[in-house]
ModelCIF file with pLDDT and N, C-alpha, C, O atoms, coordinates in Angstrom:
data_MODEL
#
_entry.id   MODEL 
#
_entity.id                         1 
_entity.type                       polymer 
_entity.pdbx_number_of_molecules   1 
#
_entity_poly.entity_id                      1 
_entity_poly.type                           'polypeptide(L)' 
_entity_poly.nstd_linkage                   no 
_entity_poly.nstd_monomer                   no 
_entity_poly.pdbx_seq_one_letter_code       
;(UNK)(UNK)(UNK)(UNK)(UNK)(UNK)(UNK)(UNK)(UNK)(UNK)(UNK)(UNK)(UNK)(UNK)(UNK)(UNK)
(UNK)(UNK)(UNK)(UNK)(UNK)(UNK)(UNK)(UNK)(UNK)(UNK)(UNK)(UNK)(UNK)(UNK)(UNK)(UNK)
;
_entity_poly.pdbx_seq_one_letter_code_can   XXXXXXXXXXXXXXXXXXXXXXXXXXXXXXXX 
_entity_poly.pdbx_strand_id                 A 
#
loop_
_entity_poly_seq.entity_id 
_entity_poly_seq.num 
_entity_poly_seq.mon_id 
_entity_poly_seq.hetero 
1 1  UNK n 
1 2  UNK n 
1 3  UNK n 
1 4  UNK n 
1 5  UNK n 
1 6  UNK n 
1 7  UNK n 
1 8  UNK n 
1 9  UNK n 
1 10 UNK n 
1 11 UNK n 
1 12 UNK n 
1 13 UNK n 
1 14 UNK n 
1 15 UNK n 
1 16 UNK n 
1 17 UNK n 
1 18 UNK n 
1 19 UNK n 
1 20 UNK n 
1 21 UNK n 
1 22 UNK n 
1 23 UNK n 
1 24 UNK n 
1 25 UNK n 
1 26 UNK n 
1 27 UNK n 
1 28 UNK n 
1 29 UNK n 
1 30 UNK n 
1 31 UNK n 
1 32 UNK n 
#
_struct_asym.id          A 
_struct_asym.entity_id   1 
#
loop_
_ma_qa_metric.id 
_ma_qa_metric.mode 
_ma_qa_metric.name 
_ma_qa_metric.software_group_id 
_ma_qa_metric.type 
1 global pLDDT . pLDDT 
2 local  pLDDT . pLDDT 
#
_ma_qa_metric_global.metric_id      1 
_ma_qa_metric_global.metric_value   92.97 
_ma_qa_metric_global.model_id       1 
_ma_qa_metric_global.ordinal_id     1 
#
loop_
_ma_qa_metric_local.label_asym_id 
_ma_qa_metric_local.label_comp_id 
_ma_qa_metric_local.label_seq_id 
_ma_qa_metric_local.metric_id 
_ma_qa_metric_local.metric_value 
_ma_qa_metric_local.model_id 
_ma_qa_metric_local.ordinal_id 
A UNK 1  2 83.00 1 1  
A UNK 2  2 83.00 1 2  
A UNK 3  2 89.00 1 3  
A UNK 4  2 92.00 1 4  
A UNK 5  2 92.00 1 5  
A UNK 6  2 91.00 1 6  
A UNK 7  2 93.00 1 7  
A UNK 8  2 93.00 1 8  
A UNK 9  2 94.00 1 9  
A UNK 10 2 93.00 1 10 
A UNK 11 2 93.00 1 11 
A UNK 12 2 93.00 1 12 
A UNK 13 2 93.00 1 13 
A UNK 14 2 92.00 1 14 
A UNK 15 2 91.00 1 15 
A UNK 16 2 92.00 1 16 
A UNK 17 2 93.00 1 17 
A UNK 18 2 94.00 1 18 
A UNK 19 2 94.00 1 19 
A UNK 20 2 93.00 1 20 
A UNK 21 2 94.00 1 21 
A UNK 22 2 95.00 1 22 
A UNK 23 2 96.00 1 23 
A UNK 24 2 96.00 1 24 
A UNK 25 2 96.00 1 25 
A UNK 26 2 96.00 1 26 
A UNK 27 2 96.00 1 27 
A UNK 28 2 96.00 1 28 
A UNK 29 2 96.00 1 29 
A UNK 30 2 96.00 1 30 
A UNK 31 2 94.00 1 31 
A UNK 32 2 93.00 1 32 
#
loop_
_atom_site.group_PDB 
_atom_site.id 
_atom_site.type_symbol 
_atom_site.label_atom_id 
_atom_site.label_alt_id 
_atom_site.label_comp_id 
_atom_site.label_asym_id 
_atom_site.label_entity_id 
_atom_site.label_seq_id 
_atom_site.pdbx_PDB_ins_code 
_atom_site.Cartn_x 
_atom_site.Cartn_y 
_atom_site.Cartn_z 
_atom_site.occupancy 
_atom_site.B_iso_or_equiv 
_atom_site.pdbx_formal_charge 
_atom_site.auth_seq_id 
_atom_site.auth_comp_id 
_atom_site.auth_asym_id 
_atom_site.auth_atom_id 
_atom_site.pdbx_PDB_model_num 
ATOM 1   N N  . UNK A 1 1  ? 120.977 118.390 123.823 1.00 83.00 ? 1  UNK A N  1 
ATOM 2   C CA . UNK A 1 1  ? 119.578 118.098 123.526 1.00 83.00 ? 1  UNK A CA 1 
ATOM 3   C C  . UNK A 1 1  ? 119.241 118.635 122.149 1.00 83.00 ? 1  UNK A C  1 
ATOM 4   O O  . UNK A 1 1  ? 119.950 119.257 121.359 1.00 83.00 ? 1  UNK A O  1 
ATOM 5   N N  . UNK A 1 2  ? 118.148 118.291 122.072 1.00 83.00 ? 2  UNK A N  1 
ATOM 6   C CA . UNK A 1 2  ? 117.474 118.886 120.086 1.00 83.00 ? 2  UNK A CA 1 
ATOM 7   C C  . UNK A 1 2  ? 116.681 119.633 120.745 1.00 83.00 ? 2  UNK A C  1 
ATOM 8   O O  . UNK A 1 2  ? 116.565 119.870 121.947 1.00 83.00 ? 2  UNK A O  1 
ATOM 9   N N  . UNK A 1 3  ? 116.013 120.066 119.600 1.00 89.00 ? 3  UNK A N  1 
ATOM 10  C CA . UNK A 1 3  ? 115.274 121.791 119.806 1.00 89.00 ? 3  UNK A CA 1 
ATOM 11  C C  . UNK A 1 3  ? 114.093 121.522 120.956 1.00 89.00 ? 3  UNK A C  1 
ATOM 12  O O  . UNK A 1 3  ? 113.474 120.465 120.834 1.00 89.00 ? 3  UNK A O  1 
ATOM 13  N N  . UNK A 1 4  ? 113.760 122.345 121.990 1.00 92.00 ? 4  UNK A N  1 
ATOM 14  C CA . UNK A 1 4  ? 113.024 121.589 123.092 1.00 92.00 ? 4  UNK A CA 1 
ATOM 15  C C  . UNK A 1 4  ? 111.572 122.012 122.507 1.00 92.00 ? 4  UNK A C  1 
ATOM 16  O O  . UNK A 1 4  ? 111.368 122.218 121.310 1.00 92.00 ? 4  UNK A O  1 
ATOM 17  N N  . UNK A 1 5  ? 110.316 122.140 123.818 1.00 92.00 ? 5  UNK A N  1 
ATOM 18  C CA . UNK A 1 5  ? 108.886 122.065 123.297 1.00 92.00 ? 5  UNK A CA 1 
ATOM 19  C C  . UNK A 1 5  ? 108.546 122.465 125.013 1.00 92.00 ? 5  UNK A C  1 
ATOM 20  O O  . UNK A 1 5  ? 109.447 122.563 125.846 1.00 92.00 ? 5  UNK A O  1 
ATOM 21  N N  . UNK A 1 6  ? 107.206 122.647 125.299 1.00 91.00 ? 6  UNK A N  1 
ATOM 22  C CA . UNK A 1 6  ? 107.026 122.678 126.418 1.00 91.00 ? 6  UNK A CA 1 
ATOM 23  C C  . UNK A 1 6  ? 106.671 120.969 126.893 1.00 91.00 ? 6  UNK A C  1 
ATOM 24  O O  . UNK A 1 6  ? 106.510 120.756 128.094 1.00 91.00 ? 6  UNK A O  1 
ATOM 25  N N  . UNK A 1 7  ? 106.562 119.795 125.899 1.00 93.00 ? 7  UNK A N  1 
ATOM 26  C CA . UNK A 1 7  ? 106.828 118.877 127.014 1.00 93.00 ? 7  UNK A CA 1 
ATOM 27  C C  . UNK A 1 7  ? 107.925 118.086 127.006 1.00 93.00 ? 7  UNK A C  1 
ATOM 28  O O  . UNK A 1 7  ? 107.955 116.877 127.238 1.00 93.00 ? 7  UNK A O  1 
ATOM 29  N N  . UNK A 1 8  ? 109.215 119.110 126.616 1.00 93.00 ? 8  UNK A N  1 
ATOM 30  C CA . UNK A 1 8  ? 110.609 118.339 126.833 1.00 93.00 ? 8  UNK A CA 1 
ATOM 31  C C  . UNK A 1 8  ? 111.220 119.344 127.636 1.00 93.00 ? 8  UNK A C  1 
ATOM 32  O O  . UNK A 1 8  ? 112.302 118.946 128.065 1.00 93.00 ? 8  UNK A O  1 
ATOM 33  N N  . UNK A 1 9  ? 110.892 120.648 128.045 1.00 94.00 ? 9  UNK A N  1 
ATOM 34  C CA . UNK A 1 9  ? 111.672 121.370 128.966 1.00 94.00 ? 9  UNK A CA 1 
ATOM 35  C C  . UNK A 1 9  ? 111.795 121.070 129.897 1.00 94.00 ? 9  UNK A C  1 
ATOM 36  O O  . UNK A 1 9  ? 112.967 121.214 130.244 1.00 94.00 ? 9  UNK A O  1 
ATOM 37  N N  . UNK A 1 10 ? 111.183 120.671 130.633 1.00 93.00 ? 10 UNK A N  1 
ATOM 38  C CA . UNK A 1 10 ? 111.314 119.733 131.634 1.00 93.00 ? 10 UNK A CA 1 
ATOM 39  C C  . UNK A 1 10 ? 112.094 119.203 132.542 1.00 93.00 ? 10 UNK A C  1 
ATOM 40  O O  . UNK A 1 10 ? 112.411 119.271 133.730 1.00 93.00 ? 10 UNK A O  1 
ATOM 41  N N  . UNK A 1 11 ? 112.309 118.597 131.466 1.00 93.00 ? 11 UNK A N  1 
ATOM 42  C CA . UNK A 1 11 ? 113.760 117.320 131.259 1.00 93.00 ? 11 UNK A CA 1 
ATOM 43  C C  . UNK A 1 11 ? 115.087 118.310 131.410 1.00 93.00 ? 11 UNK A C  1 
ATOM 44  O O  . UNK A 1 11 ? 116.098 117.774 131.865 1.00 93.00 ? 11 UNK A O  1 
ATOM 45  N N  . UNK A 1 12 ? 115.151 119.673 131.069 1.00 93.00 ? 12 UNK A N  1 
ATOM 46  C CA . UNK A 1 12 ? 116.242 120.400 130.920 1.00 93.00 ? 12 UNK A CA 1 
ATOM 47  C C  . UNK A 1 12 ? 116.455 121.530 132.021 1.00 93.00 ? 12 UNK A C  1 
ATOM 48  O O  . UNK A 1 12 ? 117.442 121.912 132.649 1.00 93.00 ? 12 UNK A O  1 
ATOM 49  N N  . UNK A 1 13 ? 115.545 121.784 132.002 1.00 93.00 ? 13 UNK A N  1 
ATOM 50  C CA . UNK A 1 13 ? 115.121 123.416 132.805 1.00 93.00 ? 13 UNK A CA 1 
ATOM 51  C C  . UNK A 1 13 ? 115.145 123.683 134.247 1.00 93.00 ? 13 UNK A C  1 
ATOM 52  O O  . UNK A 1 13 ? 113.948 123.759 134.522 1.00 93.00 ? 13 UNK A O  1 
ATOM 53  N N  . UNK A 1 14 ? 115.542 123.795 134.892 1.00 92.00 ? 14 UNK A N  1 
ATOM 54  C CA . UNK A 1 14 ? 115.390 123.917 136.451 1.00 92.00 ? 14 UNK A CA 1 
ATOM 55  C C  . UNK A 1 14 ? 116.024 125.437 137.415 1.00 92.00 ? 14 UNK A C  1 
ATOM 56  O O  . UNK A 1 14 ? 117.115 125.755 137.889 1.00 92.00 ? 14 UNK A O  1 
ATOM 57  N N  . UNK A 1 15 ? 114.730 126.034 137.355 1.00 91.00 ? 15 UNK A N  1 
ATOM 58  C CA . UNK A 1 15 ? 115.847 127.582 138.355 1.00 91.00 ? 15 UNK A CA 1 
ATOM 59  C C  . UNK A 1 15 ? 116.657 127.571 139.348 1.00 91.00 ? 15 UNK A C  1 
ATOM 60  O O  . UNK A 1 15 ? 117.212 128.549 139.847 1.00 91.00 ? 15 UNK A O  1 
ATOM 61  N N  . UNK A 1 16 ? 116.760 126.280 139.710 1.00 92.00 ? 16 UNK A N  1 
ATOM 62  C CA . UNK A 1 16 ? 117.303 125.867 141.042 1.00 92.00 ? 16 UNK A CA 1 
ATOM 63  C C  . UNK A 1 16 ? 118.271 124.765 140.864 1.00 92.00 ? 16 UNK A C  1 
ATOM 64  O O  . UNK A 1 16 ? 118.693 124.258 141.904 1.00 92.00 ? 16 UNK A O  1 
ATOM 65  N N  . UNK A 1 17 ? 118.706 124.296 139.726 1.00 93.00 ? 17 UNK A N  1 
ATOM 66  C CA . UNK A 1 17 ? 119.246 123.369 139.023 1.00 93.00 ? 17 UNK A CA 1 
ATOM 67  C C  . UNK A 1 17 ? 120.960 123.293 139.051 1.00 93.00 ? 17 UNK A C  1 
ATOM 68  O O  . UNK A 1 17 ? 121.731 123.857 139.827 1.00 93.00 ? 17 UNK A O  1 
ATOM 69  N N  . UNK A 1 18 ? 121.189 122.579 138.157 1.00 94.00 ? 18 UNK A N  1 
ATOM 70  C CA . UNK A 1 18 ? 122.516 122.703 137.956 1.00 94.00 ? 18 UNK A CA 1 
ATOM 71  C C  . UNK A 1 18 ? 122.935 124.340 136.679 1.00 94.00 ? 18 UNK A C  1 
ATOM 72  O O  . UNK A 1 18 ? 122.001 125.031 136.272 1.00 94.00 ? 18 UNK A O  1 
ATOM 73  N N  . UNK A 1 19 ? 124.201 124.603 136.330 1.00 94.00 ? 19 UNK A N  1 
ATOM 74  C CA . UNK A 1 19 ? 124.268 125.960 135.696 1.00 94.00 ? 19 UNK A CA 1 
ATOM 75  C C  . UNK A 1 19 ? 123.729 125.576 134.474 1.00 94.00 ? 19 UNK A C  1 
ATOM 76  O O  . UNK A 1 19 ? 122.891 126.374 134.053 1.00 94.00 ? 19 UNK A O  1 
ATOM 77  N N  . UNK A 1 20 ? 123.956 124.545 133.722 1.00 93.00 ? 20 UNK A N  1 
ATOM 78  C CA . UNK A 1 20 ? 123.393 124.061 132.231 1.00 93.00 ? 20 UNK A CA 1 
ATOM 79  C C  . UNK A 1 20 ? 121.781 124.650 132.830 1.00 93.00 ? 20 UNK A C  1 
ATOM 80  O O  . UNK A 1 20 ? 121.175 125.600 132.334 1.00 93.00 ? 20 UNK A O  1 
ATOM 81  N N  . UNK A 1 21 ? 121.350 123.885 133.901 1.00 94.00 ? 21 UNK A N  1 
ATOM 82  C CA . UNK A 1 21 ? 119.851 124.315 133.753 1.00 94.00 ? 21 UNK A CA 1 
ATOM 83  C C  . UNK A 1 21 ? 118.939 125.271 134.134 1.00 94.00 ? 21 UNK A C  1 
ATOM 84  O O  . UNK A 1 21 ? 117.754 125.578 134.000 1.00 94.00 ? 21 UNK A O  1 
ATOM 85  N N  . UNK A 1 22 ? 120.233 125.710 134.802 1.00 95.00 ? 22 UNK A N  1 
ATOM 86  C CA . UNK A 1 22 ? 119.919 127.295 134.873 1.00 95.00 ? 22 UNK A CA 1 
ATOM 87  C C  . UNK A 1 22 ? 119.497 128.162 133.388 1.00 95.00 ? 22 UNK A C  1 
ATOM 88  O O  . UNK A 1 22 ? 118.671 129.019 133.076 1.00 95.00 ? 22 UNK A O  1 
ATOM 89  N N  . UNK A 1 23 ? 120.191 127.668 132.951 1.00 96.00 ? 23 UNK A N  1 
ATOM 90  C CA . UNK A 1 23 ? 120.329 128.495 131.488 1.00 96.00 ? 23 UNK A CA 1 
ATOM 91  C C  . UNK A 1 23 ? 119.103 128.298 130.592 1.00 96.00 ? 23 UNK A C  1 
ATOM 92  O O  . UNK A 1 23 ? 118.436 129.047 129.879 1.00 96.00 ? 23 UNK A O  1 
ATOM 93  N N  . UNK A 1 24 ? 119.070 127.120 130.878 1.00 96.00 ? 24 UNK A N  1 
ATOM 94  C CA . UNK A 1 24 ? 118.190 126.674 129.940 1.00 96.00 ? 24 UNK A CA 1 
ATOM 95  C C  . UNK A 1 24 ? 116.501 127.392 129.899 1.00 96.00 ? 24 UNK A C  1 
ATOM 96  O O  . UNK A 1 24 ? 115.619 127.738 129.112 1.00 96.00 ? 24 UNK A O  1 
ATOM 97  N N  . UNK A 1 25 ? 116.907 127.288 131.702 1.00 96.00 ? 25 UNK A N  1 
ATOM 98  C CA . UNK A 1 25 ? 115.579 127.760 131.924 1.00 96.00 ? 25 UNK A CA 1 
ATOM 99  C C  . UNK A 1 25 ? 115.465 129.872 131.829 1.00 96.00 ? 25 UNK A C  1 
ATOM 100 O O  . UNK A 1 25 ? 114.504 130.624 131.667 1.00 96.00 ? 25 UNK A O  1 
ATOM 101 N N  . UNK A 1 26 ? 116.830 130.106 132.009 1.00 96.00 ? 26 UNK A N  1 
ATOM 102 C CA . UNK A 1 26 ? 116.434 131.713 131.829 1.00 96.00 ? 26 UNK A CA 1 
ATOM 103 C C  . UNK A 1 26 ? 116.035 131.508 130.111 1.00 96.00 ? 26 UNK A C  1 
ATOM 104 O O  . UNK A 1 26 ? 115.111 132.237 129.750 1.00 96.00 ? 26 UNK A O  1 
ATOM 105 N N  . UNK A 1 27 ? 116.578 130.681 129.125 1.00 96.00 ? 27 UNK A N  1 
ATOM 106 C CA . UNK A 1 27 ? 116.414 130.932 128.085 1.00 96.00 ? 27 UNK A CA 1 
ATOM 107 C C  . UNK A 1 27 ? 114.345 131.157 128.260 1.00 96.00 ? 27 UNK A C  1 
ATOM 108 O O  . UNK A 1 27 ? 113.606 132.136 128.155 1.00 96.00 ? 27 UNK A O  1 
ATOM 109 N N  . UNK A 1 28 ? 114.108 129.682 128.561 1.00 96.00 ? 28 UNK A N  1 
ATOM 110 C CA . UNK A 1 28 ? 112.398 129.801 128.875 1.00 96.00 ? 28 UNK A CA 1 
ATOM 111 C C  . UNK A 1 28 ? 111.360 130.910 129.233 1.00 96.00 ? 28 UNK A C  1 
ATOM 112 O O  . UNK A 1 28 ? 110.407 131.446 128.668 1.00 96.00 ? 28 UNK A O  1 
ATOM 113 N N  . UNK A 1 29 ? 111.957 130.997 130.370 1.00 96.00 ? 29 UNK A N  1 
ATOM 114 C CA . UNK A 1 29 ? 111.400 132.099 130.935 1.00 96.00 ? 29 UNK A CA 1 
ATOM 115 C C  . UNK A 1 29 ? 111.344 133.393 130.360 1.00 96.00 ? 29 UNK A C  1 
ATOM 116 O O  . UNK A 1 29 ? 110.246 133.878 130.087 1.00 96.00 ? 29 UNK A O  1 
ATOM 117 N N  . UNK A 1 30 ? 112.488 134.064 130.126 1.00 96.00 ? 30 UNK A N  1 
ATOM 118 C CA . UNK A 1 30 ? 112.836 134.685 129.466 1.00 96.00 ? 30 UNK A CA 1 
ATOM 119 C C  . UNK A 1 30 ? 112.006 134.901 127.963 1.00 96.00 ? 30 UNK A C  1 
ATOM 120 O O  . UNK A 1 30 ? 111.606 135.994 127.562 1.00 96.00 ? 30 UNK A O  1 
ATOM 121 N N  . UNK A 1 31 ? 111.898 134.002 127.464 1.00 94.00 ? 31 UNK A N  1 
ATOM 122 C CA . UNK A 1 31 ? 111.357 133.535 126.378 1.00 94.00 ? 31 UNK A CA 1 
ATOM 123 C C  . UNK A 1 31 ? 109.602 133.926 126.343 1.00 94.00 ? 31 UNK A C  1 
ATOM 124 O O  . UNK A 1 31 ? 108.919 133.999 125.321 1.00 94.00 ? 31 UNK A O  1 
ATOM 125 N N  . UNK A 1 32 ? 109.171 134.124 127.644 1.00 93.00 ? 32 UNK A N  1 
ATOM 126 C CA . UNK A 1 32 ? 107.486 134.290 127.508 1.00 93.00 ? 32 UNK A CA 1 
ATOM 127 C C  . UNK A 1 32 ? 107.366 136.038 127.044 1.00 93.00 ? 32 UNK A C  1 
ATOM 128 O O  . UNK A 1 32 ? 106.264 136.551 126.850 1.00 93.00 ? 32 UNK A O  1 
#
């Protein structure tokens, strides 16, 4: 993916997800 936004995380992010979107989303979260 390209650099995300809060209305493309979405599309990527899931805590419950696959491991890519796992990640993606600790990056998020993490991120507040």
């Amino acid at each position: 993916s390209r650099r995300l936004n809060g209305d493309t995380i979405d599309l990527y992010a899931n805590e419950h997800g696959t491991h890519a979107e796992r990640l993606v989303d600790a990056c998020w979260t993490l991120g507040q």
